[in-house]
Protein backbone atom coordinates (compact mmCIF):
# COMPACT_ATOMS: atom_id res chain seq x y z
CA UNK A 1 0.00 0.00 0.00
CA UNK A 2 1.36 3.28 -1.05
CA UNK A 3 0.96 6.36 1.09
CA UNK A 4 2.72 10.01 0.72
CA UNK A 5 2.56 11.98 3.46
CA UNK A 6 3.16 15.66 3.46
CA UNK A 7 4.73 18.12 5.81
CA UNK A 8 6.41 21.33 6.29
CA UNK A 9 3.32 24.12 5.16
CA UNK A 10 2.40 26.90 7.36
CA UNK A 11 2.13 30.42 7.44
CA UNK A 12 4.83 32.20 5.91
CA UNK A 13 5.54 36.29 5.01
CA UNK A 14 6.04 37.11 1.91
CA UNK A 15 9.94 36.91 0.32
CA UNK A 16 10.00 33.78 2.99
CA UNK A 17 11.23 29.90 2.13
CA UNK A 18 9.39 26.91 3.60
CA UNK A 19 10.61 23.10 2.90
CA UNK A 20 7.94 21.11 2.18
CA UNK A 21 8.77 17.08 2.72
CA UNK A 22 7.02 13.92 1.33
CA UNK A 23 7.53 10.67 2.90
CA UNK A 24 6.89 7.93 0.76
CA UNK A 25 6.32 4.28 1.67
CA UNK A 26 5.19 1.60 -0.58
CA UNK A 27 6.82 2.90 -2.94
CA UNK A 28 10.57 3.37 -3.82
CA UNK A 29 11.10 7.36 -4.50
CA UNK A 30 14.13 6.39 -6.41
CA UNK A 31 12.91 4.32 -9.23
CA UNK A 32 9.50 6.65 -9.63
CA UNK A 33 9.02 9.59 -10.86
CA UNK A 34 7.64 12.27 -8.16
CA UNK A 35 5.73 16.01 -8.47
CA UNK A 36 4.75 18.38 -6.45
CA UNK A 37 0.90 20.10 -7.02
CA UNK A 38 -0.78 22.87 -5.72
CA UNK A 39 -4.49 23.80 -5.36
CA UNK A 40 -5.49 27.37 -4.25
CA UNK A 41 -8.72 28.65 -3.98
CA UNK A 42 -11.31 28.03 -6.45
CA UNK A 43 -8.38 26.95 -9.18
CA UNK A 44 -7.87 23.83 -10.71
CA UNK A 45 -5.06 21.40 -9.20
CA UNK A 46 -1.20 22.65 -11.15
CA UNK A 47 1.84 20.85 -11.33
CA UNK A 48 4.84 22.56 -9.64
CA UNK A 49 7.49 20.92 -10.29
CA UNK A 50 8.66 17.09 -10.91
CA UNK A 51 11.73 14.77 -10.45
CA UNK A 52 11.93 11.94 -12.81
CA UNK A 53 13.97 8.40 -11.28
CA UNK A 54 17.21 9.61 -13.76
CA UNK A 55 16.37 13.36 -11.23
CA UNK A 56 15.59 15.38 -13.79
CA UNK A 57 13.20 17.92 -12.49
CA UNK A 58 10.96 20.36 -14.65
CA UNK A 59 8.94 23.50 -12.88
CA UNK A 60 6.10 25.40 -13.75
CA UNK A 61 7.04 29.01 -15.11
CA UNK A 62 6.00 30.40 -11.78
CA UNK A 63 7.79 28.91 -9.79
CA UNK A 64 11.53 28.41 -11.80
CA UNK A 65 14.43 29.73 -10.16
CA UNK A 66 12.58 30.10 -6.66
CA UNK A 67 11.47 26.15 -5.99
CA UNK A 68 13.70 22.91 -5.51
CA UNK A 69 12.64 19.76 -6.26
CA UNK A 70 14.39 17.13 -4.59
CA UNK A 71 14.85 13.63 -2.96
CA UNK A 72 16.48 11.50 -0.53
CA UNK A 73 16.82 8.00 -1.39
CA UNK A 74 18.10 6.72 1.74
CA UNK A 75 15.26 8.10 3.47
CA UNK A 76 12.52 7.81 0.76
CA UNK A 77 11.67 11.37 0.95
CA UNK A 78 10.65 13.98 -1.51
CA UNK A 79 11.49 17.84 -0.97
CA UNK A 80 9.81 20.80 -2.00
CA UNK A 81 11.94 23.76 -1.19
CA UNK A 82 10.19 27.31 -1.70
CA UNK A 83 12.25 30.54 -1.58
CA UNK A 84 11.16 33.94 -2.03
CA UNK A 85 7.08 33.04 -1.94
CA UNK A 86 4.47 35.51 -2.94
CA UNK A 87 1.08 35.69 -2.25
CA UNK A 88 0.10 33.80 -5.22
CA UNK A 89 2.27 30.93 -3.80
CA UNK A 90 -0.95 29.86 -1.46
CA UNK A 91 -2.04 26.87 -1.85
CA UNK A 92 -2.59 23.20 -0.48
CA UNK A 93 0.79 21.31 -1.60
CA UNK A 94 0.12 17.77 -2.97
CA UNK A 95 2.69 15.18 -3.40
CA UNK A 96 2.40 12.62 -6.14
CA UNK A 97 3.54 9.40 -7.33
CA UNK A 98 3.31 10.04 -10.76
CA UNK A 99 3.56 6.01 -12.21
CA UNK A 100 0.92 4.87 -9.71
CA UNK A 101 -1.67 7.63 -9.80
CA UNK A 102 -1.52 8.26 -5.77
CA UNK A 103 -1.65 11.78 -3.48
CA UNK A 104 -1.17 12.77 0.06
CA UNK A 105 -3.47 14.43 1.90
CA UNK A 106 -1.97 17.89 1.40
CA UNK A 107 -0.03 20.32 3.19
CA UNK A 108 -1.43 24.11 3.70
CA UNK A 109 0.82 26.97 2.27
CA UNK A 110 -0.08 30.35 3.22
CA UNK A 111 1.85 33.50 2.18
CA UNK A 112 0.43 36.48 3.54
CA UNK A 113 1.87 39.66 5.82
């Protein structure tokens, strides 16, 4: 049984970083391909950025040159790590296994002063 769970949102000023984590079990991170979503407010879910099992990553426009996608293999984690957030960085944070289809439950971003 696969299950991702999320941690690491939270309330955050703007121009602040937040690391997001995924921990993954029933499933091996390194041999998957991984992503990061996000779901704000009356939107429709958006991919954020991705790390394929070779780690190459890919990121939305928005979010180039301020987000990190990473992993720990050794620990079986996935990282989301979020410098210089803006307002329009709020969100619920999803982590996803991107072979088998599954989510976490989500992890509440808010950016706000």
């Amino acid at each position: 049984q696969v299950q991702l769970v999320e941690s690491g949102g939270g309330l955050v000023q703007p121009g602040g970083s937040l690391r997001l984590s995924c921990v993954a079990s029933g499933v091996t991170i390194g041999l998957n391909a991984m992503a990061w979503y996000r779901q704000a407010p009356g939107k429709e879910r958006e991919l954020v950025a991705a790390i394929s099992s070779l780690r190459n990553t890919n990121y939305a426009d928005s979010v180039k040159g301020r987000f990190t996608i990473s992993r720990d293999i050794s620990k079986n984690v996935v990282y989301l790590q979020m410098n210089t957030l803006k307002p329009d960085d709020t969100a619920v944070y999803y982590c996803h296994d991107r072979l088998r289809g599954y989510w976490g439950q989500g992890t509440q971003v808010t950016v706000s002063s």
